[in-house]
PDB file of N, CA and C in Angstrom:
ATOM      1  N   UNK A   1     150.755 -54.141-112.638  1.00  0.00           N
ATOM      2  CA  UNK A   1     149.586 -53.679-111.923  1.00  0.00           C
ATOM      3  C   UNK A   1     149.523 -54.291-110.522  1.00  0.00           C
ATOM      4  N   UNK A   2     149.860 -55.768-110.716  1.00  0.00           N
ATOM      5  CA  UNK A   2     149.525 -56.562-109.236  1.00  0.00           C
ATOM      6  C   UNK A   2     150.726 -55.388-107.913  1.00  0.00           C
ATOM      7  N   UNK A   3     151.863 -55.956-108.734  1.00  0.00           N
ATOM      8  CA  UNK A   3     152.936 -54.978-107.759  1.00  0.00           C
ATOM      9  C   UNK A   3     152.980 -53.871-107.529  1.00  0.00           C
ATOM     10  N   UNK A   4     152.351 -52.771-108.100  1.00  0.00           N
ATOM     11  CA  UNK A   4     152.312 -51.916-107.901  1.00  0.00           C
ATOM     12  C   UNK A   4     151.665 -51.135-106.858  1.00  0.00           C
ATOM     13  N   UNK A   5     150.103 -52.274-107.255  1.00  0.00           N
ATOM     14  CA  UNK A   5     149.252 -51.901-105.801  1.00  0.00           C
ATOM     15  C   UNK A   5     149.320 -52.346-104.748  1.00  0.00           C
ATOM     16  N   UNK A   6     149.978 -53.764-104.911  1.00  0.00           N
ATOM     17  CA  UNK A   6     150.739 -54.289-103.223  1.00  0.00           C
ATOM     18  C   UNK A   6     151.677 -53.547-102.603  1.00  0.00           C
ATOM     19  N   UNK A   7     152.508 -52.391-103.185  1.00  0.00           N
ATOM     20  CA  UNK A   7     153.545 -51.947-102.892  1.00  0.00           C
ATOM     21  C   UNK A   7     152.588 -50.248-102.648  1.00  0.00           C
ATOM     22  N   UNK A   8     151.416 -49.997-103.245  1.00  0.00           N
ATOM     23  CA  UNK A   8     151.187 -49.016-102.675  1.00  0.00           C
ATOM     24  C   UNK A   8     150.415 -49.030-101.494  1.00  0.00           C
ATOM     25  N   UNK A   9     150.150 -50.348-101.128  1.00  0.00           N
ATOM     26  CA  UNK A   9     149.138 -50.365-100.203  1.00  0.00           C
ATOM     27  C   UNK A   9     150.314 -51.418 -98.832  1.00  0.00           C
ATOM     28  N   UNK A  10     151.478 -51.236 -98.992  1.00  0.00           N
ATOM     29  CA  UNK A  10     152.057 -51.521 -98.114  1.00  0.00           C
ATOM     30  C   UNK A  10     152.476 -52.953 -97.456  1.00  0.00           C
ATOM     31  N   UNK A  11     152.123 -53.910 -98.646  1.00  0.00           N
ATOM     32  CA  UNK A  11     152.052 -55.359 -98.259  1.00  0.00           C
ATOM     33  C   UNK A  11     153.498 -56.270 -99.342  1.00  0.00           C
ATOM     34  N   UNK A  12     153.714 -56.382 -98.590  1.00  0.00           N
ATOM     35  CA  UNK A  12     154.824 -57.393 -98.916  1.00  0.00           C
ATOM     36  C   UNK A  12     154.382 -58.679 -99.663  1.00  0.00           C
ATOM     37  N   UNK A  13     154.968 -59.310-100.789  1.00  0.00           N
ATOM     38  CA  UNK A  13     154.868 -60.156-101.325  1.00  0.00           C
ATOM     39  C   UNK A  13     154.409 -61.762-100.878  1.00  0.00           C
ATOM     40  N   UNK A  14     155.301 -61.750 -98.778  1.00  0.00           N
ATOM     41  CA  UNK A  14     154.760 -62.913 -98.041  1.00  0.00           C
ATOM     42  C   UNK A  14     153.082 -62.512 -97.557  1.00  0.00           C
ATOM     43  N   UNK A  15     153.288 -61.685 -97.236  1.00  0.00           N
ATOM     44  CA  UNK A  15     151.730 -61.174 -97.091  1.00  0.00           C
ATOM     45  C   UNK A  15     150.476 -61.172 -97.837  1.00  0.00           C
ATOM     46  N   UNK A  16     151.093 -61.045 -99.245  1.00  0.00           N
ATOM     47  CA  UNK A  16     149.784 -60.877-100.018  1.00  0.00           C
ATOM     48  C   UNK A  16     149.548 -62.466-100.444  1.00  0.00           C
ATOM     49  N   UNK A  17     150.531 -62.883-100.063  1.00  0.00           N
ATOM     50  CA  UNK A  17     151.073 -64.661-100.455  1.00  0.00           C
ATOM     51  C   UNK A  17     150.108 -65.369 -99.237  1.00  0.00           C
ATOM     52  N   UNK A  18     150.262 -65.196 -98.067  1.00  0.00           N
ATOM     53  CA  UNK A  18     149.280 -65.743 -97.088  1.00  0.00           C
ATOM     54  C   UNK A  18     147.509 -64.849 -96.859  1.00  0.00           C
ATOM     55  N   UNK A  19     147.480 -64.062 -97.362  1.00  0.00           N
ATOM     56  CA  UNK A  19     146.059 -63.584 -97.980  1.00  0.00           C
ATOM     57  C   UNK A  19     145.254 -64.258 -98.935  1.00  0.00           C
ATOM     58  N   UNK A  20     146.211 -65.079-100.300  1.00  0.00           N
ATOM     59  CA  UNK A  20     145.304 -65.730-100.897  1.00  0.00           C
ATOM     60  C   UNK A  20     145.570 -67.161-100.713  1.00  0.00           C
ATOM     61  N   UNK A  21     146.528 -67.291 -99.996  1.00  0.00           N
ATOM     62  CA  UNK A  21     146.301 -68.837 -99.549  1.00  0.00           C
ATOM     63  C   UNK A  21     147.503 -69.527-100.776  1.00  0.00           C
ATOM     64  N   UNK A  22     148.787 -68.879-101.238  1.00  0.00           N
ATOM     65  CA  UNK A  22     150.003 -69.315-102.333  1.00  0.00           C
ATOM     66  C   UNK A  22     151.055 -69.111-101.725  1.00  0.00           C
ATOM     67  N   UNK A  23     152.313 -69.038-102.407  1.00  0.00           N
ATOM     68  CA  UNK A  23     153.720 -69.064-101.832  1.00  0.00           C
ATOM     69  C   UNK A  23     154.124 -67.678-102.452  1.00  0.00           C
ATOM     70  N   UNK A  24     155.117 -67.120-101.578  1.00  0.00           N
ATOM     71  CA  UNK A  24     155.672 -65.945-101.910  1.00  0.00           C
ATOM     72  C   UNK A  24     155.876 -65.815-103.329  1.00  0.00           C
ATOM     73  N   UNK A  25     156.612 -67.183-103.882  1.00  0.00           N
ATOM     74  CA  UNK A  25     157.292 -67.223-105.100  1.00  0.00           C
ATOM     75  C   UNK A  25     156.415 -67.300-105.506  1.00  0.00           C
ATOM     76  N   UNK A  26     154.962 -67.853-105.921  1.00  0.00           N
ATOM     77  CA  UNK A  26     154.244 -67.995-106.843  1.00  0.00           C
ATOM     78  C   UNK A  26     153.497 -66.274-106.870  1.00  0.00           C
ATOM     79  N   UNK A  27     153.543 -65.607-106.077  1.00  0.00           N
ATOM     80  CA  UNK A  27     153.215 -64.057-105.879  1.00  0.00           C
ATOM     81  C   UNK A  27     154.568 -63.400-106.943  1.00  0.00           C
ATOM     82  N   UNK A  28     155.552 -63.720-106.796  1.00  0.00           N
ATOM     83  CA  UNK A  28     156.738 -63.460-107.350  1.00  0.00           C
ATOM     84  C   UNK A  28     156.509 -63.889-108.371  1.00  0.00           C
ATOM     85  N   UNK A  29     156.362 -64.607-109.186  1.00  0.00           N
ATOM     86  CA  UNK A  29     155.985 -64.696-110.717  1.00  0.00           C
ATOM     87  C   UNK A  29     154.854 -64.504-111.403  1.00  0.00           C
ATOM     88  N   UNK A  30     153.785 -64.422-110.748  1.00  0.00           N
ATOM     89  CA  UNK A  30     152.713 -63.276-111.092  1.00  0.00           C
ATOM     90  C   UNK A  30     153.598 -62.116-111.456  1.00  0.00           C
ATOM     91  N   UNK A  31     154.195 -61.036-110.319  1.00  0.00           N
ATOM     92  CA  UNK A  31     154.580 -59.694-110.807  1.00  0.00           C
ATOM     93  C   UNK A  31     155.798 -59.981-111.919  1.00  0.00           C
ATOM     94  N   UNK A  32     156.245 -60.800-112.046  1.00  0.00           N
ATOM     95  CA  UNK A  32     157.476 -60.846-112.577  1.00  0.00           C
ATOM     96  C   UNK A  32     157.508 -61.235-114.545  1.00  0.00           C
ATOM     97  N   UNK A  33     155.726 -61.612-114.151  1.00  0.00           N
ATOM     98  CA  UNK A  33     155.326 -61.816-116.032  1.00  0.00           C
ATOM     99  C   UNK A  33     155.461 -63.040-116.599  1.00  0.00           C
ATOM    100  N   UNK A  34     155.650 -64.215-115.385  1.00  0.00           N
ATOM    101  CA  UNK A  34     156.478 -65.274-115.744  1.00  0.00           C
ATOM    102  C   UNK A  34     154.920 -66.119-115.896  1.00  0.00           C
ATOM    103  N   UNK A  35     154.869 -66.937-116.635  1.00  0.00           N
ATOM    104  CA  UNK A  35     153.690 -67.856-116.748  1.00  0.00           C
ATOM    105  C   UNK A  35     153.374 -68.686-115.503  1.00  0.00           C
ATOM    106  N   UNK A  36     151.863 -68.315-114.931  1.00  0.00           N
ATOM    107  CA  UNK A  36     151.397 -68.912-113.716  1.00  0.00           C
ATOM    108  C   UNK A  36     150.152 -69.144-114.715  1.00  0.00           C
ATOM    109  N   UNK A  37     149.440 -70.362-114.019  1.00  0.00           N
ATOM    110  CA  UNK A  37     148.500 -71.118-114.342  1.00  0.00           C
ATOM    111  C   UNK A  37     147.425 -70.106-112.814  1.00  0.00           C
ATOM    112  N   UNK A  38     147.014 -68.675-113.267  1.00  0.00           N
ATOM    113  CA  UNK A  38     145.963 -68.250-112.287  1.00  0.00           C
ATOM    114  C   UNK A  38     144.733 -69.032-112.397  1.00  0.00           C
ATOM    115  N   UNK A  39     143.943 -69.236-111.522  1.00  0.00           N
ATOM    116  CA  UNK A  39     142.603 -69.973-111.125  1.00  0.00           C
ATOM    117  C   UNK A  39     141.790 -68.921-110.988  1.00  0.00           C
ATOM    118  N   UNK A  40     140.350 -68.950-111.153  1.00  0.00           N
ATOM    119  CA  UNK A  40     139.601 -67.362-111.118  1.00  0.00           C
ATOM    120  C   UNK A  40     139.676 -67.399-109.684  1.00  0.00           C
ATOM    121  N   UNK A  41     139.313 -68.739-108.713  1.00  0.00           N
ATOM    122  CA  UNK A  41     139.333 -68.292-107.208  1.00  0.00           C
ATOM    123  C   UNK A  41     140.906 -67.157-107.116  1.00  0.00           C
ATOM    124  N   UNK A  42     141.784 -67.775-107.213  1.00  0.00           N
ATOM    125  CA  UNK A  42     143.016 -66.801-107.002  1.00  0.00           C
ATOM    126  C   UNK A  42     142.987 -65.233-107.478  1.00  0.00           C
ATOM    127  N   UNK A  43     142.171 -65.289-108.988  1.00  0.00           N
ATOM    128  CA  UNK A  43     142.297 -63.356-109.315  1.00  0.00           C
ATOM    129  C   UNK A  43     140.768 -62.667-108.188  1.00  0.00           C
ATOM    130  N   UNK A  44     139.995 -63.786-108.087  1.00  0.00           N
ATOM    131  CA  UNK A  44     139.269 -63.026-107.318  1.00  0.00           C
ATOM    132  C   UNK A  44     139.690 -62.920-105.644  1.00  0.00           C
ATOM    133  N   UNK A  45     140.885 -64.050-105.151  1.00  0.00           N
ATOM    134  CA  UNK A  45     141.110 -63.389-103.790  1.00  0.00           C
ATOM    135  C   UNK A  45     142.244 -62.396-104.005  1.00  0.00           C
ATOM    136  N   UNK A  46     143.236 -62.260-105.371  1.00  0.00           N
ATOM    137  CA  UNK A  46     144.028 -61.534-105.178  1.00  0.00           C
ATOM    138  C   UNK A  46     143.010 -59.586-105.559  1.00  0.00           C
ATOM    139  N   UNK A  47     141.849 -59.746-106.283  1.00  0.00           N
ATOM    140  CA  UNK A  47     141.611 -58.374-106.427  1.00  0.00           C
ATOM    141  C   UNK A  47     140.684 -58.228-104.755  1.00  0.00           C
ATOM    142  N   UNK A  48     140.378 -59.258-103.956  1.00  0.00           N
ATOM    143  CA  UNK A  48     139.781 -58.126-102.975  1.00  0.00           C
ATOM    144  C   UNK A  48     140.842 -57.712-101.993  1.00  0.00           C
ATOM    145  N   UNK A  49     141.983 -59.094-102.311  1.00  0.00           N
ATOM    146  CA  UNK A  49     143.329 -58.086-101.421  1.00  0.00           C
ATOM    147  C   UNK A  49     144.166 -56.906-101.377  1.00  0.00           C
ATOM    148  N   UNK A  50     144.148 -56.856-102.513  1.00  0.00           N
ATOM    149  CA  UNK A  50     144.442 -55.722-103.368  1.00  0.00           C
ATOM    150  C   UNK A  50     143.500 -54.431-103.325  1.00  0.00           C
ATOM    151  N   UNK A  51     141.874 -54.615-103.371  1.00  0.00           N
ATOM    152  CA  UNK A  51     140.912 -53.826-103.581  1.00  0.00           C
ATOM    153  C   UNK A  51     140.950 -53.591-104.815  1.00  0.00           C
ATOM    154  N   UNK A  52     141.028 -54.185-106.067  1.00  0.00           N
ATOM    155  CA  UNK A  52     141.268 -54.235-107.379  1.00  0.00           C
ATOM    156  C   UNK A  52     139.672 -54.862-107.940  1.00  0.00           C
ATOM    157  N   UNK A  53     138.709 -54.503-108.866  1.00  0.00           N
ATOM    158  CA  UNK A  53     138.017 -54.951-109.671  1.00  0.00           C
ATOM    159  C   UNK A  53     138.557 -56.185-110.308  1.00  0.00           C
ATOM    160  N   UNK A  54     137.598 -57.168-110.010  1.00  0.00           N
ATOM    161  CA  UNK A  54     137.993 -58.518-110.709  1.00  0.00           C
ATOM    162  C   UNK A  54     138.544 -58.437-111.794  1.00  0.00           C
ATOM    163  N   UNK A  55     137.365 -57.344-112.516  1.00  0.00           N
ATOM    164  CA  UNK A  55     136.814 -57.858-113.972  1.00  0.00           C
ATOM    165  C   UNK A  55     138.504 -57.344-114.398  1.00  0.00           C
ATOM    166  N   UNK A  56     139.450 -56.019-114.112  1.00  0.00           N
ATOM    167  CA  UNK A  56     140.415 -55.578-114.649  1.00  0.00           C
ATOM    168  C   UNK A  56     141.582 -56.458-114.006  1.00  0.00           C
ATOM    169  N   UNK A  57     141.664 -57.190-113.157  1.00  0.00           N
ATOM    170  CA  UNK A  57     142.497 -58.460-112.751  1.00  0.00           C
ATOM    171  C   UNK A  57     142.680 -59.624-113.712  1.00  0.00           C
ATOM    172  N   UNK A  58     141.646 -59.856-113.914  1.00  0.00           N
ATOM    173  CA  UNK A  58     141.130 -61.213-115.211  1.00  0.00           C
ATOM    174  C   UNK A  58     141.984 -60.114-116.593  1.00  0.00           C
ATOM    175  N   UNK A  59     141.215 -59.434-116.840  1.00  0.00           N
ATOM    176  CA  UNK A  59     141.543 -58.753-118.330  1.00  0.00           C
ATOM    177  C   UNK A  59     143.045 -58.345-117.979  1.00  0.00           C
ATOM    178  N   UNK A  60     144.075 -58.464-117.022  1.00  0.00           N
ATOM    179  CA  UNK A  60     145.225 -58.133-116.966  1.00  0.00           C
ATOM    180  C   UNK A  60     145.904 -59.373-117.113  1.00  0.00           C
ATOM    181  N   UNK A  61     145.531 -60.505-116.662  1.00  0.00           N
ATOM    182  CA  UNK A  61     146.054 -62.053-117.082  1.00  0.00           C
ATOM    183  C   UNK A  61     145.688 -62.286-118.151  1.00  0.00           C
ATOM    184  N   UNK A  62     144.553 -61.764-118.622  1.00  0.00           N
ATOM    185  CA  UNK A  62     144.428 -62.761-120.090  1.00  0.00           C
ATOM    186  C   UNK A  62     145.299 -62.083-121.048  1.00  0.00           C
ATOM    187  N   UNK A  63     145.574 -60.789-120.517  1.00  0.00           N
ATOM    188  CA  UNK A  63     146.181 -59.763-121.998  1.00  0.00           C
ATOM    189  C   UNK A  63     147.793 -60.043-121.572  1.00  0.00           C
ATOM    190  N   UNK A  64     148.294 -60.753-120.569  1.00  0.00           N
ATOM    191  CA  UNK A  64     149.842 -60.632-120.038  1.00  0.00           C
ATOM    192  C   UNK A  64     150.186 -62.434-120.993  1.00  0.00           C
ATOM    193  N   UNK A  65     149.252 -63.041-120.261  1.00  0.00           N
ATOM    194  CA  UNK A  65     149.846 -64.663-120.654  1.00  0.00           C
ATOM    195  C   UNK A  65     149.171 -64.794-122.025  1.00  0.00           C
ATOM    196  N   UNK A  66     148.172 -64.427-122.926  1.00  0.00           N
ATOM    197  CA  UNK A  66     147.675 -64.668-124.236  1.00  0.00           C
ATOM    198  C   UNK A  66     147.804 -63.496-124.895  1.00  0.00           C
ATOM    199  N   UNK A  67     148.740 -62.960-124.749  1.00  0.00           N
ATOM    200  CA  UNK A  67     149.179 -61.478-125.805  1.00  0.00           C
ATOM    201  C   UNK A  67     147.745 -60.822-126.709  1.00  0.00           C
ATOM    202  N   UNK A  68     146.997 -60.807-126.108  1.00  0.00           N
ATOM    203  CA  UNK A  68     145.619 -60.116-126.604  1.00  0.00           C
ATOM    204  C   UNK A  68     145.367 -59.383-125.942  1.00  0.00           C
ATOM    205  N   UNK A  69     144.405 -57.880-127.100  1.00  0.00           N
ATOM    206  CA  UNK A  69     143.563 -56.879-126.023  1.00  0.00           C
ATOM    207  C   UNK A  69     142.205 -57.558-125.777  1.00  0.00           C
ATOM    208  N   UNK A  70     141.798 -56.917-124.703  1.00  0.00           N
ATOM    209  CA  UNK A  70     140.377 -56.916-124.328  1.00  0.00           C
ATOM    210  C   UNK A  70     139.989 -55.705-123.765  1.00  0.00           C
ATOM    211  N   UNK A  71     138.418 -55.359-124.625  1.00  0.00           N
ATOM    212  CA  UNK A  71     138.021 -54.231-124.070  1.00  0.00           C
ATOM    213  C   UNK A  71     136.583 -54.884-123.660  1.00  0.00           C
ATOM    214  N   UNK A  72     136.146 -54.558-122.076  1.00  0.00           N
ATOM    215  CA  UNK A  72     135.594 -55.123-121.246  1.00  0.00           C
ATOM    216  C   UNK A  72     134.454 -53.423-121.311  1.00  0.00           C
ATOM    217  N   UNK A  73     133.518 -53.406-121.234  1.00  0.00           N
ATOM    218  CA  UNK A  73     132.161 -52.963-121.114  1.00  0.00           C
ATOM    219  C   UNK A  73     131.217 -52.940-119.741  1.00  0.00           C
ATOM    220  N   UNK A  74     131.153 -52.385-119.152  1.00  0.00           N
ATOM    221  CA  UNK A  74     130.711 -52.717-118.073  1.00  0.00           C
ATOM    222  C   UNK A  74     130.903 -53.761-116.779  1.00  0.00           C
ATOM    223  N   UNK A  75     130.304 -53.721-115.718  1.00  0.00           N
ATOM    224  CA  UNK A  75     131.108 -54.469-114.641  1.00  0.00           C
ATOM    225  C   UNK A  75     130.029 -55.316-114.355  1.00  0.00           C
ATOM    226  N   UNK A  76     130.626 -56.733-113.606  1.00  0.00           N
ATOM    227  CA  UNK A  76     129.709 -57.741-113.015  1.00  0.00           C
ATOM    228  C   UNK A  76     129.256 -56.967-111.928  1.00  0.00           C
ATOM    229  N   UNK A  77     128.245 -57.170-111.184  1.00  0.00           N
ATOM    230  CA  UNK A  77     127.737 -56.822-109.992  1.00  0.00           C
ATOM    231  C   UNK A  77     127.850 -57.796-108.885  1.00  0.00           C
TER     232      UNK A  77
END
């Protein structure tokens, strides 16, 4: 999901890397599925870089690194 929308919205991996304030590589193992220790500050600067809903950012880490579904109900405001 992360890569997909960085790549549709035209931003390179160093880019989206100096947007939230991380290293390319640590952007690189986010998309890559590899276990990162995300911080909520980080899913919340990576979904407004992105333009991504938090709430489906969070529910995409918790279901990638803790092999669980979550079905989420409505949105924070």
């Amino acid at each position: 999901m992360i890569r997909r929308k960085r790549l549709k919205m035209h931003i390179t991996q160093n880019e989206l890397a100096e947007m939230i304030g991380v290293t390319q590589a640590y952007i690189s193992k986010i998309e890559n599925d590899k276990f990162v220790n995300v911080t909520l500050i980080e899913i919340i600067k990576i979904s407004k870089a992105l333009q991504l809903k938090e709430l489906e950012v969070c529910k995409y880490f918790l279901e990638k690194h803790n092999d669980i579904y979550i079905e989420i109900e409505g949105e924070l405001s």
